[in-house]
C-alpha atoms as a PDB file:
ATOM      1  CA  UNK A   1      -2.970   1.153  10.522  1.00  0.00           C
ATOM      2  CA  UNK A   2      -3.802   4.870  11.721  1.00  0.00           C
ATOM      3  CA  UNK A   3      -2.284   6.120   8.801  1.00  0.00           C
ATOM      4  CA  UNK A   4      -4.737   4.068   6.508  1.00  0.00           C
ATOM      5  CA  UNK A   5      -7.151   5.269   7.743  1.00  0.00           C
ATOM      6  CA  UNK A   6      -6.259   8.823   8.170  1.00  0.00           C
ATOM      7  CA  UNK A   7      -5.235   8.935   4.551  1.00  0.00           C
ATOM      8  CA  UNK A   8      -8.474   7.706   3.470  1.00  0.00           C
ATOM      9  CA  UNK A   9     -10.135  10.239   5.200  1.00  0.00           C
ATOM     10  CA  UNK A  10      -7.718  12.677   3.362  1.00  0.00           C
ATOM     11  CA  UNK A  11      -8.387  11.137   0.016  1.00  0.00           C
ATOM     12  CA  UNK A  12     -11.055  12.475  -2.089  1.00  0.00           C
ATOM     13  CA  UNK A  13     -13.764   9.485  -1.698  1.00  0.00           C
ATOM     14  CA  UNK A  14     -16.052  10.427  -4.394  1.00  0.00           C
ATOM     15  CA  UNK A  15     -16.555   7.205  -5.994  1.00  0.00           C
ATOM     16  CA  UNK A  16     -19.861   7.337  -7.768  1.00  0.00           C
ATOM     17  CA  UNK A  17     -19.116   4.098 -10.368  1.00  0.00           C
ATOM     18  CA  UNK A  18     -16.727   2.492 -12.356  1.00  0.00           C
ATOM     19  CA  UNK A  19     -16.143   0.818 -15.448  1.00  0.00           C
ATOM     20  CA  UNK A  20     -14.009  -1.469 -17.226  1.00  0.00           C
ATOM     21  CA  UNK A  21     -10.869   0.043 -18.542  1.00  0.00           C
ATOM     22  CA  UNK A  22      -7.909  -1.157 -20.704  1.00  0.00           C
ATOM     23  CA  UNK A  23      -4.881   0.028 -21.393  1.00  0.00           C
ATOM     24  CA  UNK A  24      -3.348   1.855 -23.925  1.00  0.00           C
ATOM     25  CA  UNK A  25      -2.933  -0.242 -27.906  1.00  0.00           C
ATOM     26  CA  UNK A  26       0.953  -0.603 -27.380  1.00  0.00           C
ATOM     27  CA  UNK A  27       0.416  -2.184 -23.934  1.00  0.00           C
ATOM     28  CA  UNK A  28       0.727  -5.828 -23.046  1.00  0.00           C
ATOM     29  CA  UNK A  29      -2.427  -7.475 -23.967  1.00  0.00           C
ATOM     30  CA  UNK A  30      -2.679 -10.141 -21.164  1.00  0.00           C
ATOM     31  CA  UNK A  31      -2.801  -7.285 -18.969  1.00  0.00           C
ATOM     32  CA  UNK A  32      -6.400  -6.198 -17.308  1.00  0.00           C
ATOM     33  CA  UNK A  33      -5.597  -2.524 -17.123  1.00  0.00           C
ATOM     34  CA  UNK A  34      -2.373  -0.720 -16.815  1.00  0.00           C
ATOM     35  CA  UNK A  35      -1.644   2.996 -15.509  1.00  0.00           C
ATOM     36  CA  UNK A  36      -1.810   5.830 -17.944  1.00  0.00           C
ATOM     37  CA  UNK A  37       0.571   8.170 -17.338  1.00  0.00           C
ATOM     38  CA  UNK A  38      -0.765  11.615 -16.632  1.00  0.00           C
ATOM     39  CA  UNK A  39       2.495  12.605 -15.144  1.00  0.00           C
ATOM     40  CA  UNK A  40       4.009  12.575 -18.193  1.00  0.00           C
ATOM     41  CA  UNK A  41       1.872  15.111 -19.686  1.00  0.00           C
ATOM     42  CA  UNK A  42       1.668  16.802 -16.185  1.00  0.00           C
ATOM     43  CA  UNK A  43       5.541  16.866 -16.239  1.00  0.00           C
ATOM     44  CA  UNK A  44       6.130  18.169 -19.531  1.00  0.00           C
ATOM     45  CA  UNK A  45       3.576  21.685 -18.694  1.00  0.00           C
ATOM     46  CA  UNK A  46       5.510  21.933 -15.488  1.00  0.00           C
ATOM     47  CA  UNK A  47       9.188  22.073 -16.703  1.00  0.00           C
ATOM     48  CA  UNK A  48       8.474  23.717 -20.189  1.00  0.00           C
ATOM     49  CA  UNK A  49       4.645  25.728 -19.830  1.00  0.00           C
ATOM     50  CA  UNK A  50       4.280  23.714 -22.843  1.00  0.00           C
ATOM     51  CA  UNK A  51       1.018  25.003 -24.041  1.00  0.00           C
ATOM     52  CA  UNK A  52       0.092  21.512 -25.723  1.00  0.00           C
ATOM     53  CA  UNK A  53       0.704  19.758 -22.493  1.00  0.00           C
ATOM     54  CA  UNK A  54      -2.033  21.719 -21.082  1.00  0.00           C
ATOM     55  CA  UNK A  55      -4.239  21.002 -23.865  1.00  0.00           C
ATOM     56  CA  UNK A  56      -3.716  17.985 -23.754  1.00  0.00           C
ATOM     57  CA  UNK A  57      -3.986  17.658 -19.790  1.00  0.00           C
ATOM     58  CA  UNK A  58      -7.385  19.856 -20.181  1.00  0.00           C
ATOM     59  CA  UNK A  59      -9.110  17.564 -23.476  1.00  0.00           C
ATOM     60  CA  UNK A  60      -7.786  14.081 -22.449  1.00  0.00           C
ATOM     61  CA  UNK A  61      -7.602  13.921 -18.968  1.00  0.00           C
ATOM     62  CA  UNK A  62     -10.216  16.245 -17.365  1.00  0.00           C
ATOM     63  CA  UNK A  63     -10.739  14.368 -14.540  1.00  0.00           C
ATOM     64  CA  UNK A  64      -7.539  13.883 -13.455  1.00  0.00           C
ATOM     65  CA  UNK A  65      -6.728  17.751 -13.590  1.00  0.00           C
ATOM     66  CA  UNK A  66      -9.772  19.480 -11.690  1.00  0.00           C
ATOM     67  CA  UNK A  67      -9.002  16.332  -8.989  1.00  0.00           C
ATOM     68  CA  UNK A  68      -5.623  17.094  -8.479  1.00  0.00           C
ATOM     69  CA  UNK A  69      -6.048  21.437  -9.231  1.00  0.00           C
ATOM     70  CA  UNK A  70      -9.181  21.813  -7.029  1.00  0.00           C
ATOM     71  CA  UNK A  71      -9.240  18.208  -4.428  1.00  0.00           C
ATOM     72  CA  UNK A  72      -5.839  17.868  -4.180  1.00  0.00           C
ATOM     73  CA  UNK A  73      -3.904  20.786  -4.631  1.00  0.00           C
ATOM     74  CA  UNK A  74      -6.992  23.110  -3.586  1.00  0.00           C
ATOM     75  CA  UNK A  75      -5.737  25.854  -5.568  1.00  0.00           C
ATOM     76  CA  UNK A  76      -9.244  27.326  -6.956  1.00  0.00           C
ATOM     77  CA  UNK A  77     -11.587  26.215  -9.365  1.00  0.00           C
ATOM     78  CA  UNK A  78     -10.561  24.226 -12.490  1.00  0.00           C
ATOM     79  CA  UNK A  79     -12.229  27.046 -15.080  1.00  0.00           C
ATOM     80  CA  UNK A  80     -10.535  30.090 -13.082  1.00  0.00           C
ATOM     81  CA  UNK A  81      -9.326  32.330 -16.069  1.00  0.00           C
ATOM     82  CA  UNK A  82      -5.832  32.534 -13.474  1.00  0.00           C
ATOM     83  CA  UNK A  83      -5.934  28.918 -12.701  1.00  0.00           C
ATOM     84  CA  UNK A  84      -3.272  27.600 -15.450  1.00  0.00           C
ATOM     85  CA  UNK A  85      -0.310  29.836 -14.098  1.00  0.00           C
ATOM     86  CA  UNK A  86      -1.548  29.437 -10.597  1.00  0.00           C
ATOM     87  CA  UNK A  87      -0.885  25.507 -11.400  1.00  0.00           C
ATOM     88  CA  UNK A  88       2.341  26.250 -13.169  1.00  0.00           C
ATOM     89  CA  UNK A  89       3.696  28.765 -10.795  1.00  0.00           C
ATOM     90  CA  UNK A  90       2.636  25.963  -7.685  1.00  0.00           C
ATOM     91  CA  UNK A  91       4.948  23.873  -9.506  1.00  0.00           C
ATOM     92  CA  UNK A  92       7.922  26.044  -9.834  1.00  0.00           C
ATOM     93  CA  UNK A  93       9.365  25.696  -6.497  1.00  0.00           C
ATOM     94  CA  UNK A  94      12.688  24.108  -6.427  1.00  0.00           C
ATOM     95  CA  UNK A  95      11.739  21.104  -4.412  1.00  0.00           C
ATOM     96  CA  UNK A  96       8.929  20.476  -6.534  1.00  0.00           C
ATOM     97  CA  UNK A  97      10.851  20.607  -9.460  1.00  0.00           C
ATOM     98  CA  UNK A  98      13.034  18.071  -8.169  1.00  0.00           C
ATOM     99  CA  UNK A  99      10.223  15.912  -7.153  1.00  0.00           C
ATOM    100  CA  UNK A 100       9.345  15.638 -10.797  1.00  0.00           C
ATOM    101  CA  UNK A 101      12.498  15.209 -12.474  1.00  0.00           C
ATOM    102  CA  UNK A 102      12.727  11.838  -9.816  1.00  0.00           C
ATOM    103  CA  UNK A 103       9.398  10.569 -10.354  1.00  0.00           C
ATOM    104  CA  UNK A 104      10.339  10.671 -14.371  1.00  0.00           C
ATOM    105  CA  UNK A 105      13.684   8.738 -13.419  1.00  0.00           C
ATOM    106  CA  UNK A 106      12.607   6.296 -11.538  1.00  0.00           C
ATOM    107  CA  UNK A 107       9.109   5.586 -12.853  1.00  0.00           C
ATOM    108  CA  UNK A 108      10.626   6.009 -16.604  1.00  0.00           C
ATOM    109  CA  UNK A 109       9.692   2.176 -16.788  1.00  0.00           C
ATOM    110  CA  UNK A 110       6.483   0.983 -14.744  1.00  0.00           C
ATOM    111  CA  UNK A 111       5.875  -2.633 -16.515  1.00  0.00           C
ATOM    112  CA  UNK A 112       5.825  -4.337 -13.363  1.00  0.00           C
ATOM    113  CA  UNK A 113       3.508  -2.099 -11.277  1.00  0.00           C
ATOM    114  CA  UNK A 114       1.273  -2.730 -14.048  1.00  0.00           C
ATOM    115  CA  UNK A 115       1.937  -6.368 -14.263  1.00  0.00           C
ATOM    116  CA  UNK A 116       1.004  -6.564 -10.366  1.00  0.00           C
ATOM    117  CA  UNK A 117      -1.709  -4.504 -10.470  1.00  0.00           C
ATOM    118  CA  UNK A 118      -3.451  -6.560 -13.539  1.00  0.00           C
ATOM    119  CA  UNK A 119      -2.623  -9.850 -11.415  1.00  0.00           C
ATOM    120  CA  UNK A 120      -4.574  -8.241  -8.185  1.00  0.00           C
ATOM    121  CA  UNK A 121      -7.487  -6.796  -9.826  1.00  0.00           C
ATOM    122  CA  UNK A 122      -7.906  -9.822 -11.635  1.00  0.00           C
ATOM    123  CA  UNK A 123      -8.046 -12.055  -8.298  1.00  0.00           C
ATOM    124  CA  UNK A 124      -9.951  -9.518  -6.563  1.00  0.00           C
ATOM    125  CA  UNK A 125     -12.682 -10.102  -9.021  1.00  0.00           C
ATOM    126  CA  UNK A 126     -12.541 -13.797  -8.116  1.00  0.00           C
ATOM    127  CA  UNK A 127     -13.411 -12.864  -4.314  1.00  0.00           C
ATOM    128  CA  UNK A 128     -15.700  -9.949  -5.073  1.00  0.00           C
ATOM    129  CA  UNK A 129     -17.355 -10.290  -8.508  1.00  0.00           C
ATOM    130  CA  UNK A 130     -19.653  -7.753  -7.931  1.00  0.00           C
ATOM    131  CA  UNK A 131     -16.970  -4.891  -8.432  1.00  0.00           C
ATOM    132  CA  UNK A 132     -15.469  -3.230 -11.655  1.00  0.00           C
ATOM    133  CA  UNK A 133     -12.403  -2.135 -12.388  1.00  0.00           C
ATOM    134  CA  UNK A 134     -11.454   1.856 -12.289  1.00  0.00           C
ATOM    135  CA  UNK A 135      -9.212   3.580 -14.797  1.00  0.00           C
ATOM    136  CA  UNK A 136      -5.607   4.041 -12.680  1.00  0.00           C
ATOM    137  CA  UNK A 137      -3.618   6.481 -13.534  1.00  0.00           C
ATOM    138  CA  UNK A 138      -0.267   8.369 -12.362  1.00  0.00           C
ATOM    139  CA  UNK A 139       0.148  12.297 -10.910  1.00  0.00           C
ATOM    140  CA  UNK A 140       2.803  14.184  -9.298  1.00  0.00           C
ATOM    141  CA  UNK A 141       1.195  15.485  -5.911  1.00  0.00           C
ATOM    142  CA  UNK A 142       3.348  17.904  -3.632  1.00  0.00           C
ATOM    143  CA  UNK A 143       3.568  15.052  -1.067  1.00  0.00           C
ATOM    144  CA  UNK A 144      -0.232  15.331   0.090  1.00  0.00           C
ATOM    145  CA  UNK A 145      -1.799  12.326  -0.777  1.00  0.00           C
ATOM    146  CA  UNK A 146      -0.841   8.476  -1.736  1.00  0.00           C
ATOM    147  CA  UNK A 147      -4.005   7.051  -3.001  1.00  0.00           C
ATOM    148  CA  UNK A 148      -6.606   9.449  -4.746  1.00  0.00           C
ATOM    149  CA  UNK A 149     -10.169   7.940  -5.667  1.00  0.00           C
ATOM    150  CA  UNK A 150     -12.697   9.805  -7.745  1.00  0.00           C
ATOM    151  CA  UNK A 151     -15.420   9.283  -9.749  1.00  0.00           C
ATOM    152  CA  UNK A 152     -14.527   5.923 -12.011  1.00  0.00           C
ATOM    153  CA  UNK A 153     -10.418   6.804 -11.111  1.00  0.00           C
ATOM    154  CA  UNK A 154      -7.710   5.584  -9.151  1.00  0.00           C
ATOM    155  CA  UNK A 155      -4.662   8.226  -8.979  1.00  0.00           C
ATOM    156  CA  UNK A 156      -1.563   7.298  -7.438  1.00  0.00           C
ATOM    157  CA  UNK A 157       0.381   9.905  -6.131  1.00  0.00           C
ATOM    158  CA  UNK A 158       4.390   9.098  -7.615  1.00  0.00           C
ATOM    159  CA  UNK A 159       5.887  11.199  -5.646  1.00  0.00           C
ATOM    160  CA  UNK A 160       4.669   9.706  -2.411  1.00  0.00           C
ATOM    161  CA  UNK A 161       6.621   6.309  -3.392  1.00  0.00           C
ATOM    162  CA  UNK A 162      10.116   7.264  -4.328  1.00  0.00           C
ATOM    163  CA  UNK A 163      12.068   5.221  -1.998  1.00  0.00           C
ATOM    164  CA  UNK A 164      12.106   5.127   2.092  1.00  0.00           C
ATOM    165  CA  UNK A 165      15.983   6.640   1.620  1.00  0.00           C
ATOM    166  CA  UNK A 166      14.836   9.517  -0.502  1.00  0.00           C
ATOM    167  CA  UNK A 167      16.165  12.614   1.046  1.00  0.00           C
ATOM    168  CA  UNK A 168      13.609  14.751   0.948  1.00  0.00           C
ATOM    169  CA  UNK A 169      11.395  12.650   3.088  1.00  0.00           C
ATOM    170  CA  UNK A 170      13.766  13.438   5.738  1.00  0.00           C
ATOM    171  CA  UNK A 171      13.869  16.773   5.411  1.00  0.00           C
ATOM    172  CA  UNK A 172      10.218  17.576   5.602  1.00  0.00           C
ATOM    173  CA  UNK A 173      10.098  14.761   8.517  1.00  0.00           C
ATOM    174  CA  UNK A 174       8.539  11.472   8.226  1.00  0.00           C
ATOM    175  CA  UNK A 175       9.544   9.067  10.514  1.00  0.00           C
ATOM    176  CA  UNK A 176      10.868   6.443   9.310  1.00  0.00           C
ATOM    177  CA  UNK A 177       8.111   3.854   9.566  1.00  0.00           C
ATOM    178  CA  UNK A 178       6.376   6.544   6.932  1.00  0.00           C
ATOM    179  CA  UNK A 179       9.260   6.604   5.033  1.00  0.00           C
ATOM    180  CA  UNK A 180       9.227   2.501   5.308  1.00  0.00           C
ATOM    181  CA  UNK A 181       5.721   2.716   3.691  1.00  0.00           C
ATOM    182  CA  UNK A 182       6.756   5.468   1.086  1.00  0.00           C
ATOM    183  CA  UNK A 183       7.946   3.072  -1.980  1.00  0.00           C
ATOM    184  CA  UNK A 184       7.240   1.173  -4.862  1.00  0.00           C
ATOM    185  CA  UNK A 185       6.521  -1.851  -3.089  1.00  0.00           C
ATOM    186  CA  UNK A 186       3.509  -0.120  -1.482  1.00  0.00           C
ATOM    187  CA  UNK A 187       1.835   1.207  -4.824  1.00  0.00           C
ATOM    188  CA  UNK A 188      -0.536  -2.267  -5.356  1.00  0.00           C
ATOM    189  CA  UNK A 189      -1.516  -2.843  -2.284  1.00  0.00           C
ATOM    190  CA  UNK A 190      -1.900   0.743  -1.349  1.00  0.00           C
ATOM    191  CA  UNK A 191      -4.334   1.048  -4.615  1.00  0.00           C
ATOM    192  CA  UNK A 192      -6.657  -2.515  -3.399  1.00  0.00           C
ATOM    193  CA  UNK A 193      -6.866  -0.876   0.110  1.00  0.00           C
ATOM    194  CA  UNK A 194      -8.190   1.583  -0.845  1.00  0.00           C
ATOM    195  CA  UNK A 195     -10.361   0.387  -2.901  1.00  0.00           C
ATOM    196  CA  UNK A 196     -11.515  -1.886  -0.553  1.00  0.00           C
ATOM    197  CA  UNK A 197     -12.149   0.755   1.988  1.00  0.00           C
ATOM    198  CA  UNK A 198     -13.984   3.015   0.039  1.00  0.00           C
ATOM    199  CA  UNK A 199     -16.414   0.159  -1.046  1.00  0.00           C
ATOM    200  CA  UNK A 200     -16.452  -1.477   2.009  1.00  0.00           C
ATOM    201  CA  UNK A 201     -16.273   1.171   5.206  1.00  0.00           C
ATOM    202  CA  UNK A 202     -17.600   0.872   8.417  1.00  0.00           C
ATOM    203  CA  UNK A 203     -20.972   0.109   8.691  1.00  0.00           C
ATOM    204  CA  UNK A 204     -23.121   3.052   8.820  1.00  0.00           C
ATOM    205  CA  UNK A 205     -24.116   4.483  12.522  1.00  0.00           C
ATOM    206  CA  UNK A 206     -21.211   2.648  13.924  1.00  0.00           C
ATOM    207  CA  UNK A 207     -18.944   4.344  16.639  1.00  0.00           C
ATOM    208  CA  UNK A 208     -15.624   4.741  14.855  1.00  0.00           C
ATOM    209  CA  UNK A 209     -13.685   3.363  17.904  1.00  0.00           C
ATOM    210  CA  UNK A 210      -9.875   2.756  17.467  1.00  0.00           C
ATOM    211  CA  UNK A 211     -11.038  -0.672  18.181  1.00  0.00           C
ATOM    212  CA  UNK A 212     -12.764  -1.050  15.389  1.00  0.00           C
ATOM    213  CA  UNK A 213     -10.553   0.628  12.925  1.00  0.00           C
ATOM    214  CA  UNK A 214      -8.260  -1.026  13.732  1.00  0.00           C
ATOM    215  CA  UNK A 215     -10.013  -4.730  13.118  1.00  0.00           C
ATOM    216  CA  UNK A 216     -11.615  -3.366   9.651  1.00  0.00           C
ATOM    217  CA  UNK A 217      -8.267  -2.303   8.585  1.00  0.00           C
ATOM    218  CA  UNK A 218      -7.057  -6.018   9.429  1.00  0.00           C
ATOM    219  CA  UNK A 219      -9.883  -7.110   7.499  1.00  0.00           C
ATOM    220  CA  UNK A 220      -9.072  -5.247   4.616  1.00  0.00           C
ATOM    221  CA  UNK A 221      -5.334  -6.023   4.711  1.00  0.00           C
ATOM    222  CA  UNK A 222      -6.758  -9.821   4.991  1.00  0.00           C
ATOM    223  CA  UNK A 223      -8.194  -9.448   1.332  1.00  0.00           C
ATOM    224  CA  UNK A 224      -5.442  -7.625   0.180  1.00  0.00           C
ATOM    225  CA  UNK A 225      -2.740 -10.427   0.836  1.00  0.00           C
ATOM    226  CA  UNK A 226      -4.925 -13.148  -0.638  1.00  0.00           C
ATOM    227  CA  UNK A 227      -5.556 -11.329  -3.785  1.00  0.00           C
ATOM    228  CA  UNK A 228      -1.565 -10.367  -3.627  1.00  0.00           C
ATOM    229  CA  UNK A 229      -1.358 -14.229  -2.901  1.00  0.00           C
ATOM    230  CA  UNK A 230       1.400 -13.491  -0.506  1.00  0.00           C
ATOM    231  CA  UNK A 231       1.222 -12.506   3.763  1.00  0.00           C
ATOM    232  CA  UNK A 232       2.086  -8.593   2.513  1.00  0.00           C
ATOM    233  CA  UNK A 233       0.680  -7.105   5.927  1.00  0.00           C
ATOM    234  CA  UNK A 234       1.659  -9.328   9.268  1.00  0.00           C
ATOM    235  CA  UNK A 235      -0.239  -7.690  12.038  1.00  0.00           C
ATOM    236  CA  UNK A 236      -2.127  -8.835  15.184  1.00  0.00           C
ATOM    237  CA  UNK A 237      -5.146  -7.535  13.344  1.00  0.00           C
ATOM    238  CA  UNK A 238      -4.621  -9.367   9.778  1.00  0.00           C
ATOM    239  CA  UNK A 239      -3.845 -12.980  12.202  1.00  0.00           C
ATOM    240  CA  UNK A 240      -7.512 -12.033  14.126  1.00  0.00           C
ATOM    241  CA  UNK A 241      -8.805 -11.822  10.528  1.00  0.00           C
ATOM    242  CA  UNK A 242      -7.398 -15.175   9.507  1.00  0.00           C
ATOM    243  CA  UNK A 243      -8.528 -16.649  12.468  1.00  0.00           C
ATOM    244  CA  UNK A 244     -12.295 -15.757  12.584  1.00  0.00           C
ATOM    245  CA  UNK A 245     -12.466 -16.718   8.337  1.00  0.00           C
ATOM    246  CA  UNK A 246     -11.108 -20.069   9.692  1.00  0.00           C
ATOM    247  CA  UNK A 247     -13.810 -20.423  12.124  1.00  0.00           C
ATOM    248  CA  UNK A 248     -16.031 -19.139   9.821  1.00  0.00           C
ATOM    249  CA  UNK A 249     -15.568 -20.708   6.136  1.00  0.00           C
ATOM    250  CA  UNK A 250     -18.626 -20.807   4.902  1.00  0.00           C
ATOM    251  CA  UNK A 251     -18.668 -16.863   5.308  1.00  0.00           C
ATOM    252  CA  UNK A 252     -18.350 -15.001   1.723  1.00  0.00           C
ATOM    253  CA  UNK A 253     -15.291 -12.369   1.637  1.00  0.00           C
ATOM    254  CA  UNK A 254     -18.039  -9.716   0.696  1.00  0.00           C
ATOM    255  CA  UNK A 255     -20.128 -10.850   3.934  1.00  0.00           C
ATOM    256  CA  UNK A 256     -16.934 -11.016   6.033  1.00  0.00           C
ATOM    257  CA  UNK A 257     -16.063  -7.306   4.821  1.00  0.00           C
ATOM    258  CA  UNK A 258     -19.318  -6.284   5.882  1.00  0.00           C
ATOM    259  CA  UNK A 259     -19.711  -7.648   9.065  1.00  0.00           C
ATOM    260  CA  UNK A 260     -17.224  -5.610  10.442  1.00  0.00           C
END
C-alpha cells in the first residue's frame, strides 16, 4: 500500500479534465477505449533516429512527449533546440535499448489489456457516473514511473510491467514483492487506482497519517475489485472497507470515497 501511494505522489497529477475517447477505426468496436500505442512510434525514433517518428511523436502525440521529455524523464524543456538528441541519446544506453526491444515483444499483441480495461471503465461508470473516460496510452519510461496522469491522459509505463522474473528488475534491485507487482496483471487495476486516487484523495487539511493512507488506499482497492468484479487486492484494509459498506448500504461509492 506504501508504494501506491508513494508512486502517486511520483506521478505527474495534473489532471485538469477529461473526455470521452475511442479507439483507433481498426479496433474492436464493443470496446470503450483501447490504448494507443505511443511506444511504437517512441520505439521506432529510438532504435533508428527515424526522423518521421519524431514528427510524428511531435504532431500526433504532443502530450504524451513533453510528459514523458520534461515530467518524466526531466530532461529540459520540450522546445529546447538540443532536446531531440538529448531524448535520443537518453535512449541509447544498452539497458535501455533492451528495455524496448522487450516491451515490443511482449506487448506486440495487447487485445486483452484493452479488453479489460474497456470492461472496468465501463463498470466504473456504473458506480461513479459523474466521471469521463481519459485517452490511455502506452510509453517506454526508464523504469521511473508505472502510472502517469496528465491533463485528459492516462500513460502506462510498459516497461514497468514486463514480468516479476525479468532480469533486469533484479539487477537494479526490487525486492521481490515489487517485482510481484511489476506485470501485466497489474496494468488495469494499476490504471483505476490511480484514477481513483487522483479524483478522490484525501480530504483536504487532513493529517496524512499512515493510518489513514493506509484505509483510503483500502478504499480505493475496494472500488477497484468491484469494478474488476473479482477480490484482486485481499488486505486487512480492503476487508475494513467491505465491512463498513456492509454496515453502511445506503452509502453511495462516491460518498464512501469521500468520507475517508
Amino acid at each position: 500500500m506504501r508504494r501506491l501511494y508513494t508512486l502517486l505522489l511520483l506521478a505527474m497529477l495534473l489532471f485538469v479534465g477529461c473526455q470521452w475517447r475511442w479507439g483507433n477505426a481498426d479496433d474492436n468496436p464493443d470496446w470503450l477505449l483501447s490504448v494507443s500505442r505511443y511506444d511504437r512510434v517512441q520505439s521506432l525514433y529510438l532504435t533508428t533516429g527515424d526522423i518521421s517518428a519524431l514528427q510524428q511523436m511531435n504532431t500526433e502525440y504532443p502530450q504524451q512527449t513533453r510528459t514523458l521529455i520534461e515530467d518524466v524523464l526531466r530532461l529540459g524543456r520540450v522546445n529546447d533546440p538540443h532536446i531531440n538528441s538529448r531524448f535520443l541519446s537518453f535512449y541509447q544506453d544498452s539497458t535501455l535499448q533492451t528495455v524496448i526491444a522487450e516491451t515490443q515483444v511482449q506487448y506486440a499483441d495487447m487485445t486483452d489489456v484493452n479488453q479489460q480495461l474497456s470492461d472496468a471503465f465501463e463498470n466504473l461508470l456504473k458506480l461513479l457516473p459523474n466521471l469521463c473516460v481519459p485517452e490511455v496510452y502506452a510509453q517506454i519510461g526508464s523504469f521511473d514511473q508505472s502510472i502517469i496522469v496528465s491533463n485528459d491522459l492516462l500513460g502506462i509505463s510498459l516497461d514497468k510491467y514486463l514480468g516479476s522474473d525479468y532480469p533486469l528488475y533484479k539487477k537494479y534491485g526490487y525486492s521481490a514483492e515489487q517485482r510481484k507487482q511489476m506485470q501485466r496483471s497489474y496494468i488495469v487495476p494499476d490504471c483505476i487506482s490511480f484514477f481513483l486516487l487522483y479524483h478522490f484523495p484525501l480530504a483536504d487539511g487532513q493529517e496524512t497519517t499512515p493510518e489513514l493512507r493506509h484505509q483510503h488506499i483500502g478504499r480505493i482497492q475496494w472500488v477497484v475489485n468491484h469494478v474488476l468484479k473479482r477480490p484482486f487486492f485481499d488486505t486487512p484494509n480492503v476487508k475494513e472497507a467491505d465491512r463498513f459498506m456492509k454496515a453502511h448500504h445506503n452509502l453511495s461509492v462516491e460518498q464512501f470515497l469521500k468520507s475517508s
